[in-house]
N, C-alpha and C. Protein backbone atom coordinates (compact mmCIF):
# COMPACT_ATOMS: atom_id res chain seq x y z
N UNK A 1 12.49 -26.60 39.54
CA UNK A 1 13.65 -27.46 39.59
C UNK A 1 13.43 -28.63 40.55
N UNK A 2 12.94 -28.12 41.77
CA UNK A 2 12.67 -29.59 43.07
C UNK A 2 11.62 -30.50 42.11
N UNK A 3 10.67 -29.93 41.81
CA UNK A 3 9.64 -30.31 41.26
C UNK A 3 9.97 -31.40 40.14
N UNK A 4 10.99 -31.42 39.43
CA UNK A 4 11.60 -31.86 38.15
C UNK A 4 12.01 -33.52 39.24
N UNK A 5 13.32 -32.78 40.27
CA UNK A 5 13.30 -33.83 41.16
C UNK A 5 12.91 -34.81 41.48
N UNK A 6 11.49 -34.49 42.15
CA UNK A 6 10.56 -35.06 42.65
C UNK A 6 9.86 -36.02 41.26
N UNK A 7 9.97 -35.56 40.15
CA UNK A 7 9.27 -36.46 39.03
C UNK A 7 10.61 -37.73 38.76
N UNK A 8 11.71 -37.16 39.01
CA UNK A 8 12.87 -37.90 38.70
C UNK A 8 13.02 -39.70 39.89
N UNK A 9 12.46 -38.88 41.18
CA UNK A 9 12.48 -40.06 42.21
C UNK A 9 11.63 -40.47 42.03
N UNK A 10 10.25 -40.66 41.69
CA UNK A 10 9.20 -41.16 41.73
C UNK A 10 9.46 -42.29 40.65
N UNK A 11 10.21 -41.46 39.31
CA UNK A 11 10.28 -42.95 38.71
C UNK A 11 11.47 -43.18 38.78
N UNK A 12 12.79 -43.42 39.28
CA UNK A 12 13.34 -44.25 39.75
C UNK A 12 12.66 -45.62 41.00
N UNK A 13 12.19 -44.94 41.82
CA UNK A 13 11.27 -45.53 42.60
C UNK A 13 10.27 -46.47 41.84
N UNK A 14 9.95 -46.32 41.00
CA UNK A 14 9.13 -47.28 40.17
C UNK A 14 9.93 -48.40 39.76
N UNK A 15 10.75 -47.64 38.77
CA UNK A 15 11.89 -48.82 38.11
C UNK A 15 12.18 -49.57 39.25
N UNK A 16 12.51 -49.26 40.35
CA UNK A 16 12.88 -50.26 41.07
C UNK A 16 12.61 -51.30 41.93
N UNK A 17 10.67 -50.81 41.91
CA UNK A 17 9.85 -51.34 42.32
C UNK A 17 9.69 -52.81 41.25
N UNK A 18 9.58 -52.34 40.03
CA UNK A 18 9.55 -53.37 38.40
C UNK A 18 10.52 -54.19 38.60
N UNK A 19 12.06 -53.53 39.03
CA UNK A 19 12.82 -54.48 38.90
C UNK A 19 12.37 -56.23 40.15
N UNK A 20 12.34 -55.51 41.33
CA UNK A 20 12.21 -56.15 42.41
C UNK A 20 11.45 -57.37 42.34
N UNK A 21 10.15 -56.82 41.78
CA UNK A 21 8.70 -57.48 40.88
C UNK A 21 9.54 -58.55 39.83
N UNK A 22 10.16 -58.25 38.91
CA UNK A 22 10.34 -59.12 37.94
C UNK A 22 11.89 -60.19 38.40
N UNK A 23 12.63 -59.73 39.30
CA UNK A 23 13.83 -60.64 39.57
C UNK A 23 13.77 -60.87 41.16
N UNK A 24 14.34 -62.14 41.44
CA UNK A 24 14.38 -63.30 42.55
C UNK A 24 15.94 -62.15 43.40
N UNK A 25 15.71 -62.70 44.37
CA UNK A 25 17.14 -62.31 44.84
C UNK A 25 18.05 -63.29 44.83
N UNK A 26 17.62 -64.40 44.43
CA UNK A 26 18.38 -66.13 43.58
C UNK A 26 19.26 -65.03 42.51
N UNK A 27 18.20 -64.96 41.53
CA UNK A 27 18.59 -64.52 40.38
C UNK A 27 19.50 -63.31 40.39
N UNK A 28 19.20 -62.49 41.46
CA UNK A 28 20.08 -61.18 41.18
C UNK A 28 21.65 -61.21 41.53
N UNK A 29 21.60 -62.16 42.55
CA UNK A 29 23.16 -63.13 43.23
C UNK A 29 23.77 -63.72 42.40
N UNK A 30 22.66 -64.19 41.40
CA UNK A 30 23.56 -65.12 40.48
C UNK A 30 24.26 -63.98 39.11
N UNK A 31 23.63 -63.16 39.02
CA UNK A 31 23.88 -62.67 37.51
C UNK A 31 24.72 -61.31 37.86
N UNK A 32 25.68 -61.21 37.29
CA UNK A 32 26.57 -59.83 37.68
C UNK A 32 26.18 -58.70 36.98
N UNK A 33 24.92 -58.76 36.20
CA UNK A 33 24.86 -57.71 35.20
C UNK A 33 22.93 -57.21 35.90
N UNK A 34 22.45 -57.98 36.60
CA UNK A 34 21.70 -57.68 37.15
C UNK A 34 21.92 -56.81 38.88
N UNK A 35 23.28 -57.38 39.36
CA UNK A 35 23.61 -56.94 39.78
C UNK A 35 24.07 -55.05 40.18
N UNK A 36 24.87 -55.39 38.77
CA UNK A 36 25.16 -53.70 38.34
C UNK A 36 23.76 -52.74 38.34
N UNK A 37 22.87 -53.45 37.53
CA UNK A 37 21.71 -52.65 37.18
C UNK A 37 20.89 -52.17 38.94
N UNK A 38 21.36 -52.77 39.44
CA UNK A 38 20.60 -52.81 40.96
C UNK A 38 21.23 -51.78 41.95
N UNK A 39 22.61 -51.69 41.61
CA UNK A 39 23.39 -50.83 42.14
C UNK A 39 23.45 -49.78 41.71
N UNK A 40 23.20 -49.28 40.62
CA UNK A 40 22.92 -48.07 39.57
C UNK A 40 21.95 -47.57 39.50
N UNK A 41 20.71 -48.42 39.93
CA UNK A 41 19.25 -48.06 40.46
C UNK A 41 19.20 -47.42 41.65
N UNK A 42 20.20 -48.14 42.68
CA UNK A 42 20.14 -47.14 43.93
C UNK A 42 21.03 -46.02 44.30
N UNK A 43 22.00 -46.19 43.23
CA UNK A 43 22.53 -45.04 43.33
C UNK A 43 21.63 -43.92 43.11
N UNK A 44 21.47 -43.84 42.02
CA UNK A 44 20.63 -42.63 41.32
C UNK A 44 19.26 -42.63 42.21
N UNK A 45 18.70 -43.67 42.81
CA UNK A 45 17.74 -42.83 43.56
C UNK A 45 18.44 -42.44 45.07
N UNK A 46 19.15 -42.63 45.80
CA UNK A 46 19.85 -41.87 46.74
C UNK A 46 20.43 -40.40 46.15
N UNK A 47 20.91 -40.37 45.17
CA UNK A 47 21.63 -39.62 44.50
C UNK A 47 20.61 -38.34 44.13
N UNK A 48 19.22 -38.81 43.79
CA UNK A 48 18.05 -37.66 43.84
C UNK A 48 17.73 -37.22 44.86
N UNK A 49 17.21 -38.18 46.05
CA UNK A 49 17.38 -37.86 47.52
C UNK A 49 18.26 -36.56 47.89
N UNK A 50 19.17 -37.10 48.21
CA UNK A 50 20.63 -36.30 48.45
C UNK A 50 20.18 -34.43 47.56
N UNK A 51 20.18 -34.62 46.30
CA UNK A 51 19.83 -33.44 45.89
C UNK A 51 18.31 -32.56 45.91
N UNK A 52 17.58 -33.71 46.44
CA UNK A 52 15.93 -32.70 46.89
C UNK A 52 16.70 -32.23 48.32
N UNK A 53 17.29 -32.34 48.91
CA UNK A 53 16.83 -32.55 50.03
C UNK A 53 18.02 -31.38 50.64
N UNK A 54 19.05 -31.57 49.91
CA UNK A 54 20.21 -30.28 49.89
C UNK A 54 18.91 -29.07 49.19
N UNK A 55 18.67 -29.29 48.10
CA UNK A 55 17.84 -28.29 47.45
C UNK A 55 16.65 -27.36 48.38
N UNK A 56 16.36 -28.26 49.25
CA UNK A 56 15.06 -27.55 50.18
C UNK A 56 15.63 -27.20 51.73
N UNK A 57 16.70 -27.45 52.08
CA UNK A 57 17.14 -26.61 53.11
C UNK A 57 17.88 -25.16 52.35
N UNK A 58 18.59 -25.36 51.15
CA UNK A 58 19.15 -23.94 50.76
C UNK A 58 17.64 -23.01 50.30
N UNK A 59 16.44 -23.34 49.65
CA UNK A 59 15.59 -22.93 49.18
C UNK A 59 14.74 -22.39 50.46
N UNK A 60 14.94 -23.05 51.71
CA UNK A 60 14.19 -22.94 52.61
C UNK A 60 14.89 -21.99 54.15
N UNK A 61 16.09 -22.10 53.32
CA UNK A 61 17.39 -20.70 54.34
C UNK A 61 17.07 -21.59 55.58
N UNK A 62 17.71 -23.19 55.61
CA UNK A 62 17.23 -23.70 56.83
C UNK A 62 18.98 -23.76 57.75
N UNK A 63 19.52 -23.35 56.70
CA UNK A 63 21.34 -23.54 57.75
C UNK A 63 22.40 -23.85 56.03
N UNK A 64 23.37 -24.02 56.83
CA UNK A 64 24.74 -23.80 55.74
C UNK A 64 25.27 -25.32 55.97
N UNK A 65 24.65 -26.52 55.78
CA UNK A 65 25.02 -27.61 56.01
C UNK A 65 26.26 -27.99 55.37
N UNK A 66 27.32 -28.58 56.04
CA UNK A 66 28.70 -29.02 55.14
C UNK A 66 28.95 -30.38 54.07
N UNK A 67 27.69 -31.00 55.03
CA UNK A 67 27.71 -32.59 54.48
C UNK A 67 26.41 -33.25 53.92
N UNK A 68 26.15 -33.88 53.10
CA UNK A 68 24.71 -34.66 52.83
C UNK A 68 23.65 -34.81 54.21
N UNK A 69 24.74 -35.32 55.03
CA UNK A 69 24.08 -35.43 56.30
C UNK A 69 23.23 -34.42 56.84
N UNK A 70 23.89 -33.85 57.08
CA UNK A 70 23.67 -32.15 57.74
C UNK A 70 22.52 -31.65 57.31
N UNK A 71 22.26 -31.86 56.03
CA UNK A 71 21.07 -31.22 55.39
C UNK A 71 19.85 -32.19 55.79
N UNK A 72 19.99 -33.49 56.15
CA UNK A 72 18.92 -34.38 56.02
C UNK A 72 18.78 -33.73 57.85
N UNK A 73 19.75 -33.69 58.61
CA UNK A 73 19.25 -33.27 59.96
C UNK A 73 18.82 -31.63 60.16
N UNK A 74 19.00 -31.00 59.60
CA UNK A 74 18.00 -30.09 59.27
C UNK A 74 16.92 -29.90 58.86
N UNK A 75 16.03 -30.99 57.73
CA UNK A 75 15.04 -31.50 57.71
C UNK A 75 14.38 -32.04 58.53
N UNK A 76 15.16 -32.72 59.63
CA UNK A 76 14.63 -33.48 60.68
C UNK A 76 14.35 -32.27 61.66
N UNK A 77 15.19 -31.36 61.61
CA UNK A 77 15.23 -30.06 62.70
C UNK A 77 13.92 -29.78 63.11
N UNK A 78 13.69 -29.06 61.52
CA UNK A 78 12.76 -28.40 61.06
C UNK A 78 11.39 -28.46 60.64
N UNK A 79 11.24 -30.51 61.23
CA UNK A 79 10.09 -30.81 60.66
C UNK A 79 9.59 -31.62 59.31
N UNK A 80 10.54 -31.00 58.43
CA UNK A 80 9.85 -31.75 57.24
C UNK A 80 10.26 -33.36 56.98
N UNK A 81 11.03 -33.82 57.79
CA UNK A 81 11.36 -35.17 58.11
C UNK A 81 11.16 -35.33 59.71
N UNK A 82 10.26 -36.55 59.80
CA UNK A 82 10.50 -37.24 61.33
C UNK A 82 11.90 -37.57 61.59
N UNK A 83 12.01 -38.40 62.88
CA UNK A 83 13.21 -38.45 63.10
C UNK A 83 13.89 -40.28 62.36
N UNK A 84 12.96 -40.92 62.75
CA UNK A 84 12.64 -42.18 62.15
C UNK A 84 13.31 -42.45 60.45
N UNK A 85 12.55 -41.69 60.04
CA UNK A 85 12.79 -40.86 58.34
C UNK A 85 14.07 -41.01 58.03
N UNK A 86 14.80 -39.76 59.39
CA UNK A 86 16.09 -39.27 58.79
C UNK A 86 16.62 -39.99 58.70
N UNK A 87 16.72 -41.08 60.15
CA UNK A 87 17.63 -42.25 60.00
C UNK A 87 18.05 -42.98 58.43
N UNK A 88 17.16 -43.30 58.27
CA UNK A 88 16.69 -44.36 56.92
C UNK A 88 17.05 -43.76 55.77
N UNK A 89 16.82 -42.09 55.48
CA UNK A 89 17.59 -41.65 54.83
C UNK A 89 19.40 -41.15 55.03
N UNK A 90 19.30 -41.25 56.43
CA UNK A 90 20.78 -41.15 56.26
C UNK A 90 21.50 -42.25 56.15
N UNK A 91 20.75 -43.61 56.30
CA UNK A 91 21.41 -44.71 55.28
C UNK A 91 21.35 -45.02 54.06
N UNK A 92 20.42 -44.33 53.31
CA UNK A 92 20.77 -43.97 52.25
C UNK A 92 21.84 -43.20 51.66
N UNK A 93 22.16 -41.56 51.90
CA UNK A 93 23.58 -41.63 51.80
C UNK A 93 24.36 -42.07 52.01
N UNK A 94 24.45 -43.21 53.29
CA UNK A 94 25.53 -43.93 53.76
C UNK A 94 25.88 -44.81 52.20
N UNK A 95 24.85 -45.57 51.93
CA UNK A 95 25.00 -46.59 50.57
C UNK A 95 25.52 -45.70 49.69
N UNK A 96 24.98 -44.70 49.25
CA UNK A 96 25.62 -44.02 48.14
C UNK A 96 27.15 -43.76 48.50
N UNK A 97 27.39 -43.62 49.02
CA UNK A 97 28.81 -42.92 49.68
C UNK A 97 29.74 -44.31 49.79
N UNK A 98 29.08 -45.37 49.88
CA UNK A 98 29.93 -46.45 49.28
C UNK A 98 29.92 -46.60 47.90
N UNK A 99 29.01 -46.72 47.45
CA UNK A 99 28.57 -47.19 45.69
C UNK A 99 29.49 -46.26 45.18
N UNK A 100 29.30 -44.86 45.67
CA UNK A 100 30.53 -43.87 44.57
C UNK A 100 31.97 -43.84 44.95
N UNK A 101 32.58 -43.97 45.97
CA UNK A 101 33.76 -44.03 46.50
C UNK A 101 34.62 -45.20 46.86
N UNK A 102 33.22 -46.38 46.89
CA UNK A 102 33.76 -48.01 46.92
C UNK A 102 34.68 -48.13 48.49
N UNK A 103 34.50 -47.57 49.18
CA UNK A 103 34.66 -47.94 50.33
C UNK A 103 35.10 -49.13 50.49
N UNK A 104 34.16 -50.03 50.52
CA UNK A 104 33.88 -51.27 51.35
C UNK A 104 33.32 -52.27 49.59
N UNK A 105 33.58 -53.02 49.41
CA UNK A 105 32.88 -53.79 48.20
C UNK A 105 31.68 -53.87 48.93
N UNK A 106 30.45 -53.87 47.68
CA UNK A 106 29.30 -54.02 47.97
C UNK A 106 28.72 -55.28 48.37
N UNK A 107 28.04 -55.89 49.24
CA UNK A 107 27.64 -57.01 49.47
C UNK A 107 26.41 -56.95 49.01
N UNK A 108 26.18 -57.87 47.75
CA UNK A 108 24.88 -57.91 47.23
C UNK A 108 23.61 -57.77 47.96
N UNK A 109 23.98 -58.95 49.26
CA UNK A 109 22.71 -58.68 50.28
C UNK A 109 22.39 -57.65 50.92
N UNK A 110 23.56 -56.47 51.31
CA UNK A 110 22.77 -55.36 51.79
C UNK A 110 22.31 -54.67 50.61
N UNK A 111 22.91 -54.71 48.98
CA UNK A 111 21.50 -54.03 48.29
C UNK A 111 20.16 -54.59 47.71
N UNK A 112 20.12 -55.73 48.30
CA UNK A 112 18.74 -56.88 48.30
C UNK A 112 17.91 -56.33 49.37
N UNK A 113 18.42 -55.63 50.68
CA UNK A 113 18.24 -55.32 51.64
C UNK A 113 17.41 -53.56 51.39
N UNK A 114 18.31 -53.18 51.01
CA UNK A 114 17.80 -51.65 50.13
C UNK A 114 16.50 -51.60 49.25
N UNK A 115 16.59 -52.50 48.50
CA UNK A 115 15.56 -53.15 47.16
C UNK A 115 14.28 -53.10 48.37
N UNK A 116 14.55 -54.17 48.96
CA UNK A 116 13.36 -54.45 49.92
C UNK A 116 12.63 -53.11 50.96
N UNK A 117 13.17 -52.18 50.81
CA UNK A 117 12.84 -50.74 51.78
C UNK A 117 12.68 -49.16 50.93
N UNK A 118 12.02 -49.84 49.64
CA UNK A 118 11.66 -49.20 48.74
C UNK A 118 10.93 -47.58 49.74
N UNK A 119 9.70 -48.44 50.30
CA UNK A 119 8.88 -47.46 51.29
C UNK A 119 9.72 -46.21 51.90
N UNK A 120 11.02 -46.61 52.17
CA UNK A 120 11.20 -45.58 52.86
C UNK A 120 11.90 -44.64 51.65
N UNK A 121 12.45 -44.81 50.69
CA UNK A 121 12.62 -43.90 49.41
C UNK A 121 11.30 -43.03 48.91
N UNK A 122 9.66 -43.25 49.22
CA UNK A 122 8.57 -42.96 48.69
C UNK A 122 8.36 -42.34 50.16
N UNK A 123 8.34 -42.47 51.21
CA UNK A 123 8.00 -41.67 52.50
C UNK A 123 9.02 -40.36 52.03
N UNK A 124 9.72 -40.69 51.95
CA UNK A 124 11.38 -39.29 51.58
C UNK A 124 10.30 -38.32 50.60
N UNK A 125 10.15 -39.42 49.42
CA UNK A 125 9.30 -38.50 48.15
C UNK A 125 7.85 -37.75 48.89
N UNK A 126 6.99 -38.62 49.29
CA UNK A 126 5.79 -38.23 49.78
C UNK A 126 5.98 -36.31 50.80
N UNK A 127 7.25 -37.08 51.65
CA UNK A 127 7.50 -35.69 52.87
C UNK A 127 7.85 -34.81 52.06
N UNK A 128 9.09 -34.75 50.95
CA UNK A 128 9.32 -33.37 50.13
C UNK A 128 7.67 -32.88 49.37
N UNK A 129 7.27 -33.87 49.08
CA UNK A 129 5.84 -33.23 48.10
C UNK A 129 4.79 -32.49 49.09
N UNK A 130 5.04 -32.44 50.30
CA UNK A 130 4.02 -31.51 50.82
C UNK A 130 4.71 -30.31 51.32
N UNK A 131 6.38 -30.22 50.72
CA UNK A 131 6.66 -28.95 51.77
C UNK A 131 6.86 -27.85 50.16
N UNK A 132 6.74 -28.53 49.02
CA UNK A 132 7.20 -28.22 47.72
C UNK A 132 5.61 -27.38 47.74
């Protein structure tokens, strides 16, 4: 099942690498439908995140975490995330947790900002693939 995961982020992580590659951040400001597609890209890869990562503290009997959070600092606890890491992923749930609940309207530039820190979505992938 992690394993399935892990094939699931890798190519989101791609797609979004392609997207980045093929559109301007001119272009992505300007067009509202490129927009969407950008926001729907990071959802779903936070959104895989979020579920490897719940998945390998319950798989790994690392604690009874209440929140997305919780589980990523148990990773950090425990090693399989630096501390550096967690951060970066816990702004990743942070974004998701706007994108699904709309908090705050999205400001295109912080997900131009996201786009651009691809690396740390593939460090996330890389650290689950050696504890899997």
């Amino acid at each position: 099942m992690v394993e399935e995961r892990l094939k699931r982020l890798e190519r989101h992580i791609r797609l979004l690498e392609e997207f980045r590659s093929r559109y301007t951040a001119e272009a992505i400001r300007a067009d509202e439908h490129l927009q969407w597609a950008l926001r729907y890209g990071l959802f779903e890869a936070s959104q895989m995140v979020i579920a490897i990562a719940c998945h390998v503290v319950s798989a790994r009997n690392l604690g009874s975490p209440s929140t997305y959070g919780e589980c990523i600092d148990l990773l950090v606890k425990y090693g399989y995330l630096d501390a550096s890491l967690g951060q970066q992923v816990q702004k990743m749930i942070g974004l998701r947790n706007i994108l699904v609940h709309e908090y705050v309207r999205v400001d295109v530039n912080r997900l131009l900002g996201y786009l651009n820190r691809l690396d740390d979505f593939r460090a996330f992938l890389r650290a689950m693939e050696q504890h899997v």
